[in-house]
PDB file of N, CA and C in Angstrom:
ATOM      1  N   UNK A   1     -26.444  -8.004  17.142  1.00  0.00           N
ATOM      2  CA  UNK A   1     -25.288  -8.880  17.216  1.00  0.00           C
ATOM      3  C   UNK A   1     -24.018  -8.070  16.973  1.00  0.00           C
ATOM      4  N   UNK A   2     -23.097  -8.272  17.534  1.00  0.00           N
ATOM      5  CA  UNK A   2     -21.621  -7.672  17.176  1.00  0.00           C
ATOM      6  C   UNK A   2     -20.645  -8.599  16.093  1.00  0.00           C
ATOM      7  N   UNK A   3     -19.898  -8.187  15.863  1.00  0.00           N
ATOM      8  CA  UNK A   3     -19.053  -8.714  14.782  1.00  0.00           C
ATOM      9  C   UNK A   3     -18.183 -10.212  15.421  1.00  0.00           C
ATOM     10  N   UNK A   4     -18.163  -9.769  16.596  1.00  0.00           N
ATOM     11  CA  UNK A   4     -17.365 -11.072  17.062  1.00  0.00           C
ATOM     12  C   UNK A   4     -18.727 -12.295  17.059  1.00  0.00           C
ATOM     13  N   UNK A   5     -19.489 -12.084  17.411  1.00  0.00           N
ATOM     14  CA  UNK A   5     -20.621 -12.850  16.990  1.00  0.00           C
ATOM     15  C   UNK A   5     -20.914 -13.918  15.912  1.00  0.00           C
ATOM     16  N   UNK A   6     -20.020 -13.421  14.642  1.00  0.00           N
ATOM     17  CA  UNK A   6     -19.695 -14.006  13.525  1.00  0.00           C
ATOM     18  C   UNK A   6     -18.086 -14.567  13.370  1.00  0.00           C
ATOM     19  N   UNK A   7     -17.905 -14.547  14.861  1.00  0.00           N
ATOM     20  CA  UNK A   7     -16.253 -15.036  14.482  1.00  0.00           C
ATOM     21  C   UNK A   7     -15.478 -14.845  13.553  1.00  0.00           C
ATOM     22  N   UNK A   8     -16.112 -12.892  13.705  1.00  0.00           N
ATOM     23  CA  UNK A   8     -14.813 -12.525  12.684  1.00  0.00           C
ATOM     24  C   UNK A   8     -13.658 -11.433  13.695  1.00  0.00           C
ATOM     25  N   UNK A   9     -12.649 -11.706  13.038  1.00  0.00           N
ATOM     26  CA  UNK A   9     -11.685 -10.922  14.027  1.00  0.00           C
ATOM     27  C   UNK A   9     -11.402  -9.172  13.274  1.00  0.00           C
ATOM     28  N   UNK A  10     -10.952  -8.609  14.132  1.00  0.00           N
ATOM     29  CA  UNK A  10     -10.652  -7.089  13.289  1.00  0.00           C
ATOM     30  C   UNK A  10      -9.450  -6.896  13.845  1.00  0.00           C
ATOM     31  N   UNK A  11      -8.447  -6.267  13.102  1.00  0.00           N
ATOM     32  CA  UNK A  11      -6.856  -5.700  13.076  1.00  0.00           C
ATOM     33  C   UNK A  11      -6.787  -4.511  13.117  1.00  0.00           C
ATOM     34  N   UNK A  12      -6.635  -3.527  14.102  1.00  0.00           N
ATOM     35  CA  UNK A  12      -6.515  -2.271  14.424  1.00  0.00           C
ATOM     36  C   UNK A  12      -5.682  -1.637  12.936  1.00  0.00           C
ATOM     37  N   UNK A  13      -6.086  -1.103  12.218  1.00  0.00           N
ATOM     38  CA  UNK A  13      -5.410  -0.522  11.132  1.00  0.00           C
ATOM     39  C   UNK A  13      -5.269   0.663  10.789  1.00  0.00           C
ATOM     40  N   UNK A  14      -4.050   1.986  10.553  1.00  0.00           N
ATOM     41  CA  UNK A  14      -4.640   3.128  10.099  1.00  0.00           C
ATOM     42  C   UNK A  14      -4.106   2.676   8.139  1.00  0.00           C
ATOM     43  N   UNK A  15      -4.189   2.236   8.176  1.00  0.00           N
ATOM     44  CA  UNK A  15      -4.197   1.723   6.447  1.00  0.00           C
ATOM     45  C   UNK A  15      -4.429   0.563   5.971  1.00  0.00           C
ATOM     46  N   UNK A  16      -4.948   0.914   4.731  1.00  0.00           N
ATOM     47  CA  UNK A  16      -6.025   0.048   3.848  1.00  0.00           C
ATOM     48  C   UNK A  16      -5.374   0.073   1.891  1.00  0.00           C
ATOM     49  N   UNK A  17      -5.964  -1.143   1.644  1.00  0.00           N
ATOM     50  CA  UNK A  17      -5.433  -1.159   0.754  1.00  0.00           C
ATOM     51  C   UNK A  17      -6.699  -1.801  -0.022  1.00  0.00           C
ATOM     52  N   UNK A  18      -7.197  -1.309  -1.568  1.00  0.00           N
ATOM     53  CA  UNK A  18      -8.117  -1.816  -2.574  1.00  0.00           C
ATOM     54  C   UNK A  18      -7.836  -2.486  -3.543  1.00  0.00           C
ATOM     55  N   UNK A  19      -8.523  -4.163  -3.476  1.00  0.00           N
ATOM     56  CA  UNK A  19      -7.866  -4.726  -4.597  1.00  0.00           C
ATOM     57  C   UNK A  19      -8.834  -4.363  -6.145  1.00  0.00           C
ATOM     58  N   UNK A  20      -8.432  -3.475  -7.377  1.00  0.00           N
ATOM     59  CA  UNK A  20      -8.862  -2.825  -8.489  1.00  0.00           C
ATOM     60  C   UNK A  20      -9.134  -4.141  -9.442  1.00  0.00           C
ATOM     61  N   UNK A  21      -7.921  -4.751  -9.140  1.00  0.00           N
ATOM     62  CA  UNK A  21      -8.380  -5.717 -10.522  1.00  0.00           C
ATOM     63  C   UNK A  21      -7.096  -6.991 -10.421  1.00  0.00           C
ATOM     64  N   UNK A  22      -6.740  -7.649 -11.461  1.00  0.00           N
ATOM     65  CA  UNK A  22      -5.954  -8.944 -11.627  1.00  0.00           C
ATOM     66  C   UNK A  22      -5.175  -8.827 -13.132  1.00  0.00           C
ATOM     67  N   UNK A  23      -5.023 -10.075 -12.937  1.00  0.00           N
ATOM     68  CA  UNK A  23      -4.119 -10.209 -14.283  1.00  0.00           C
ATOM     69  C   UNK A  23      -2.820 -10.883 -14.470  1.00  0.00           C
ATOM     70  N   UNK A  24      -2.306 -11.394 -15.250  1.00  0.00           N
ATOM     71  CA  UNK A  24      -1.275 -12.503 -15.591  1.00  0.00           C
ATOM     72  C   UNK A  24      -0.002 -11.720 -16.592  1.00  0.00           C
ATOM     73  N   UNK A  25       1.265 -11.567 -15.983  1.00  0.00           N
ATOM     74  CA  UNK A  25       2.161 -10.724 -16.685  1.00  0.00           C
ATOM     75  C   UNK A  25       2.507 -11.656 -18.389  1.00  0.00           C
ATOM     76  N   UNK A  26       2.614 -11.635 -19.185  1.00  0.00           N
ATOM     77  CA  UNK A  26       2.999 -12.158 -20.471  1.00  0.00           C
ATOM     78  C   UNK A  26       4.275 -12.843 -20.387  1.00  0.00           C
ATOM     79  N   UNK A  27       5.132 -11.885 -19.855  1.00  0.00           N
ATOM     80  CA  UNK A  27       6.521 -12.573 -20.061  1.00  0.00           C
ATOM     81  C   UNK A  27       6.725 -13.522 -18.720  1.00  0.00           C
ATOM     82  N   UNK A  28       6.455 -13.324 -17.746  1.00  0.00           N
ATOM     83  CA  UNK A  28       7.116 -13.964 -16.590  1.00  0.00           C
ATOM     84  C   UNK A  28       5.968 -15.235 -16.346  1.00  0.00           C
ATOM     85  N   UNK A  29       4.240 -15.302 -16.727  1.00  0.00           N
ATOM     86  CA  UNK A  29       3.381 -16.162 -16.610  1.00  0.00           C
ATOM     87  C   UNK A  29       2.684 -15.783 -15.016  1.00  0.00           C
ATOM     88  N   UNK A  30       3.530 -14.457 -14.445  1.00  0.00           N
ATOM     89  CA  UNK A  30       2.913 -14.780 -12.716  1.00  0.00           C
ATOM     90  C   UNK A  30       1.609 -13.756 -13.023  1.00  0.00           C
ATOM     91  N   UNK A  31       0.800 -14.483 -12.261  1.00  0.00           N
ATOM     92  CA  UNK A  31      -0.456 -13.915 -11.779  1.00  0.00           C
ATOM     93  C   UNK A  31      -0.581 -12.748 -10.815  1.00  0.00           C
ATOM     94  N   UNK A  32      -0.700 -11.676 -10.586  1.00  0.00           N
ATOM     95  CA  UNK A  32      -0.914 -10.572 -10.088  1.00  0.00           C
ATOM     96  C   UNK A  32      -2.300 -10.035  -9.871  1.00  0.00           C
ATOM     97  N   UNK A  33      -1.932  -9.202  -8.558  1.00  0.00           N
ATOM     98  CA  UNK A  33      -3.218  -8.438  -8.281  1.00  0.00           C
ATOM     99  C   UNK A  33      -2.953  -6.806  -8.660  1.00  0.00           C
ATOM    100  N   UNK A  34      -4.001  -5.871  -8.898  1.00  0.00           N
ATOM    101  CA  UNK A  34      -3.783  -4.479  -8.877  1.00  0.00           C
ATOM    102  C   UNK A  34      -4.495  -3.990  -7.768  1.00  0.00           C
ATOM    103  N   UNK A  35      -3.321  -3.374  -6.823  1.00  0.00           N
ATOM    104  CA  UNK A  35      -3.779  -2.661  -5.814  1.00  0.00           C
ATOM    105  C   UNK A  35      -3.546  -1.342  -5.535  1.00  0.00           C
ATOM    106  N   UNK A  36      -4.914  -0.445  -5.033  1.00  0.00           N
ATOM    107  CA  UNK A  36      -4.667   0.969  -4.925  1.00  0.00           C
ATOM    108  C   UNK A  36      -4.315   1.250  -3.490  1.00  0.00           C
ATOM    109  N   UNK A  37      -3.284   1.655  -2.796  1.00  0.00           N
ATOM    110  CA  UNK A  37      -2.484   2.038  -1.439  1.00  0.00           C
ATOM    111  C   UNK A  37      -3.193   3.378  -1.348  1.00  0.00           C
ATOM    112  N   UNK A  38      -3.340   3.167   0.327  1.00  0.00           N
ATOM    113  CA  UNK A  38      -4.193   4.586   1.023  1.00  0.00           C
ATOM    114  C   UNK A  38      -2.993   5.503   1.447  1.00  0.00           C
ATOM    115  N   UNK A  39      -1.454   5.108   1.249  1.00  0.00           N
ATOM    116  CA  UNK A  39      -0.584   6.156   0.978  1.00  0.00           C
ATOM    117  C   UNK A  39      -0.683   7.348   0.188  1.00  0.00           C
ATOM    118  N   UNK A  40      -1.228   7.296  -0.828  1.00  0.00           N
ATOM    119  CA  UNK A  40      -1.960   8.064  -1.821  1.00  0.00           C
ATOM    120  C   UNK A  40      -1.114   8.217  -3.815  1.00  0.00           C
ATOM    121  N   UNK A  41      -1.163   9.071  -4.145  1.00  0.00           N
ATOM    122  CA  UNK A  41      -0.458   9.088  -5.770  1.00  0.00           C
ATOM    123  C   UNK A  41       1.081   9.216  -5.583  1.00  0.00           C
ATOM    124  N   UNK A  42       1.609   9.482  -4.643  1.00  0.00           N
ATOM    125  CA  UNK A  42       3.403   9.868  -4.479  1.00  0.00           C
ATOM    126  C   UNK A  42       3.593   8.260  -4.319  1.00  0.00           C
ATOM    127  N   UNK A  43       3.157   7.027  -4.207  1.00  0.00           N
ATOM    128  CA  UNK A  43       3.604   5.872  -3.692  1.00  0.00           C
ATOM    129  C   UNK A  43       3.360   5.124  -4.584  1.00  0.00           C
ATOM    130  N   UNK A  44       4.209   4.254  -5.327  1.00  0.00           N
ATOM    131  CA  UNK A  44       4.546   3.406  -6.382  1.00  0.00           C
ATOM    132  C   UNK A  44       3.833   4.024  -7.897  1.00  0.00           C
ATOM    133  N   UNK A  45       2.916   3.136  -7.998  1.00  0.00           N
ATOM    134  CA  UNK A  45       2.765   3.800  -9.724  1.00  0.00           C
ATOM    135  C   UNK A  45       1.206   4.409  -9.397  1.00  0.00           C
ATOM    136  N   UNK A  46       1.581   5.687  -9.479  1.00  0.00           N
ATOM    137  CA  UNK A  46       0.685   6.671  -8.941  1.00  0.00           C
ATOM    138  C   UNK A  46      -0.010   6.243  -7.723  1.00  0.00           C
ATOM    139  N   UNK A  47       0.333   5.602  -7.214  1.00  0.00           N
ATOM    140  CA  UNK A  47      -0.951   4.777  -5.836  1.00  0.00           C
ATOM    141  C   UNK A  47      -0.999   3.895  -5.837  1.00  0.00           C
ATOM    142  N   UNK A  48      -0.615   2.868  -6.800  1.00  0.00           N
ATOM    143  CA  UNK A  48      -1.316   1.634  -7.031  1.00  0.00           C
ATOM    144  C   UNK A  48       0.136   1.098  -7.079  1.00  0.00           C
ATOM    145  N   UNK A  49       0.378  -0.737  -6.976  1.00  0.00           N
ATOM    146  CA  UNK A  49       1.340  -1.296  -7.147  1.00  0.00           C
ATOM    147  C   UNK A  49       0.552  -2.811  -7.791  1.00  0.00           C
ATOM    148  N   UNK A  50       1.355  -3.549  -7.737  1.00  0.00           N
ATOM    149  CA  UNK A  50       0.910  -4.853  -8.224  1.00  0.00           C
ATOM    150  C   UNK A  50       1.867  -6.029  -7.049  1.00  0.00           C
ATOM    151  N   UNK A  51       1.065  -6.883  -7.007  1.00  0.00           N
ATOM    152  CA  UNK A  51       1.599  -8.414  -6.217  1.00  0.00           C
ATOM    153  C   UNK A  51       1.059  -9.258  -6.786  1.00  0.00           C
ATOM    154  N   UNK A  52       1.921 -10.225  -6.462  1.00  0.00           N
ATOM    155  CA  UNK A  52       1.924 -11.805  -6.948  1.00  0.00           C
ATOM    156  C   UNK A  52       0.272 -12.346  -6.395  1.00  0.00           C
ATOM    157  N   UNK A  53      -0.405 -12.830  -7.406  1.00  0.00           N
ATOM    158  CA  UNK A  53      -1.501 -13.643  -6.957  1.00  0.00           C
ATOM    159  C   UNK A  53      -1.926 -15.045  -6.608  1.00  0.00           C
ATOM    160  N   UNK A  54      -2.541 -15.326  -5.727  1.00  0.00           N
ATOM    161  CA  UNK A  54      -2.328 -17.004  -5.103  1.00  0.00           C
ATOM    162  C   UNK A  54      -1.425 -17.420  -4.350  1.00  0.00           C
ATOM    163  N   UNK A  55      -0.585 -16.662  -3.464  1.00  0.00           N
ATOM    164  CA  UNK A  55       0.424 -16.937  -2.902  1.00  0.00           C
ATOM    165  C   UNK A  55       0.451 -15.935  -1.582  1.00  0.00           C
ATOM    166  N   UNK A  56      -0.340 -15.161  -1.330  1.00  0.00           N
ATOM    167  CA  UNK A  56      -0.678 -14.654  -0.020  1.00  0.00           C
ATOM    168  C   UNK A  56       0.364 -14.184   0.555  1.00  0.00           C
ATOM    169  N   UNK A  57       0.837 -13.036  -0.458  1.00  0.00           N
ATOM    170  CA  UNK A  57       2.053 -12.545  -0.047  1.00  0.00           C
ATOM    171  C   UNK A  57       1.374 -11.200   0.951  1.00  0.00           C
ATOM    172  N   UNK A  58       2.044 -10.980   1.875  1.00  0.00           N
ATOM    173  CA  UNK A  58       1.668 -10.074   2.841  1.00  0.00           C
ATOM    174  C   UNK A  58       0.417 -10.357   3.958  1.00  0.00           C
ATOM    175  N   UNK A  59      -0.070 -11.157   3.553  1.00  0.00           N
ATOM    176  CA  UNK A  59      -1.321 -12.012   4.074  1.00  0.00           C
ATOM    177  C   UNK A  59      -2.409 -10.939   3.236  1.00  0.00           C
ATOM    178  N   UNK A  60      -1.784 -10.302   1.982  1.00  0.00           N
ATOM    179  CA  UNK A  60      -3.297 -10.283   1.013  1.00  0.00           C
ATOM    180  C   UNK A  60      -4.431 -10.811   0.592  1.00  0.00           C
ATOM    181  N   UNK A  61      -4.498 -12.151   0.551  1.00  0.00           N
ATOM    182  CA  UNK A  61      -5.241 -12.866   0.555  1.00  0.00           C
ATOM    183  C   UNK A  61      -5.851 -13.432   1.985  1.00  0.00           C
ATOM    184  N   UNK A  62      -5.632 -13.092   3.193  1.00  0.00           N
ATOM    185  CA  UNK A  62      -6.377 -13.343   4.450  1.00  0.00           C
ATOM    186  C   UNK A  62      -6.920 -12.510   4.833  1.00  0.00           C
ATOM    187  N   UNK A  63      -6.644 -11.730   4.918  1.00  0.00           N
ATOM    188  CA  UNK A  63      -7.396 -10.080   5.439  1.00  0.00           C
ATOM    189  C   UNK A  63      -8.156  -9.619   4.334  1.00  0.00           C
ATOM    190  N   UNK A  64      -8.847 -10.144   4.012  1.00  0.00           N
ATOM    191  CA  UNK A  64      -9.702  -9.857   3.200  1.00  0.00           C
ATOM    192  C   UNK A  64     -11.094  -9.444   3.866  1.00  0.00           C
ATOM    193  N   UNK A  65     -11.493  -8.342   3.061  1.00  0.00           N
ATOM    194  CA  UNK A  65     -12.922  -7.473   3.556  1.00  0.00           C
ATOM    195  C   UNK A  65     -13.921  -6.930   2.178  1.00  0.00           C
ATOM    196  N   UNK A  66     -15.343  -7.519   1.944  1.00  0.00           N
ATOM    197  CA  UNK A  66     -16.215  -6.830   0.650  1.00  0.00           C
ATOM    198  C   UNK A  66     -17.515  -6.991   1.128  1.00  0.00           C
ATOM    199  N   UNK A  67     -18.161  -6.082   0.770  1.00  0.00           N
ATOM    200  CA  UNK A  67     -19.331  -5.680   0.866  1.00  0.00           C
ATOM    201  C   UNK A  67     -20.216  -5.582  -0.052  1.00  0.00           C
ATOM    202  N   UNK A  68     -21.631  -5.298  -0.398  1.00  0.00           N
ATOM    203  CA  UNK A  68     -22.175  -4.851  -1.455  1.00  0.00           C
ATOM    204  C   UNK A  68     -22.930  -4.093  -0.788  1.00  0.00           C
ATOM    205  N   UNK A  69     -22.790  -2.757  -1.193  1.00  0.00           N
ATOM    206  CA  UNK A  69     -23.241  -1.109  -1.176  1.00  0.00           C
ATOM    207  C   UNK A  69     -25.056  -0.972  -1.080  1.00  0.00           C
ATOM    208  N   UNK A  70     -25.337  -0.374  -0.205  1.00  0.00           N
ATOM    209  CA  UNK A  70     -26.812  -0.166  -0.395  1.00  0.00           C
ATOM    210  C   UNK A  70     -26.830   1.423  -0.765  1.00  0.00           C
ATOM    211  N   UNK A  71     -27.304   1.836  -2.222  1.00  0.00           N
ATOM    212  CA  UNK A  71     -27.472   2.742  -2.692  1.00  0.00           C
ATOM    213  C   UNK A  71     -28.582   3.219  -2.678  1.00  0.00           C
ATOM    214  N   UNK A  72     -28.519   4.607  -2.256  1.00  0.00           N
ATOM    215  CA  UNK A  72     -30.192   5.144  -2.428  1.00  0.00           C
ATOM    216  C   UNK A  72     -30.342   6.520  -3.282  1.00  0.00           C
ATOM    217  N   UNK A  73     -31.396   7.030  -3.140  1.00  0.00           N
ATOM    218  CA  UNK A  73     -31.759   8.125  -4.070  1.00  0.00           C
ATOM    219  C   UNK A  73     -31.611   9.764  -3.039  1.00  0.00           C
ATOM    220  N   UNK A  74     -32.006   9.224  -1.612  1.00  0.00           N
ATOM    221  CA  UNK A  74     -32.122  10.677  -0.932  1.00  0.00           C
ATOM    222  C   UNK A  74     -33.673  10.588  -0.381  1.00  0.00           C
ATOM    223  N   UNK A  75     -34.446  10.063  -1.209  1.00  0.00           N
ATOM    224  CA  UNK A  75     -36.161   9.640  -0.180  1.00  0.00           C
ATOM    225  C   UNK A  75     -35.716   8.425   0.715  1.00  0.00           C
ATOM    226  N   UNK A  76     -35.221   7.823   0.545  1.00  0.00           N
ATOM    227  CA  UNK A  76     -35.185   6.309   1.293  1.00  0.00           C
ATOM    228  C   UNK A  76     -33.672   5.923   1.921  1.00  0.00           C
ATOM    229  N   UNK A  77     -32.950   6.657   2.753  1.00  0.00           N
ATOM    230  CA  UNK A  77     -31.779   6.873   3.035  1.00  0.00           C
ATOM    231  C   UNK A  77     -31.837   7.074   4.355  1.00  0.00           C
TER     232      UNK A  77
END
């Protein structure tokens, strides 16, 4: 089967972005994501920046892509 198969669409991209983690600022109450940029360590705070969470700023929250990893040893690979 191919991917369109699953009616999923793909966006020609040469960059990617990893969401690390979350979290809620203290003073301001907004919800944030932590993201690592494939720009690399010269781009915001060392690589990484933060955005507003629940609000699908950039269409972060639509383009969304996760997997779970099939790990092996090197016999079964």
């Amino acid at each position: 089967m191919k991917l369109e198969d699953y009616g999923l669409e793909w966006i020609r991209t040469g960059h990617a972005v990893n969401i690390l983690g979350w979290g809620i600022d203290p003073v301001t109450n907004m919800k944030y994501w932590i993201i690592r940029n494939s720009l690399g360590p010269k781009f915001g705070l060392y690589g990484n920046f933060i955005i507003e969470r629940g609000v699908n700023l950039i269409g972060m929250e639509h383009y969304v892509t996760a997997f779970d990893p099939i790990l092996c040893d090197g016999s079964n690979c």
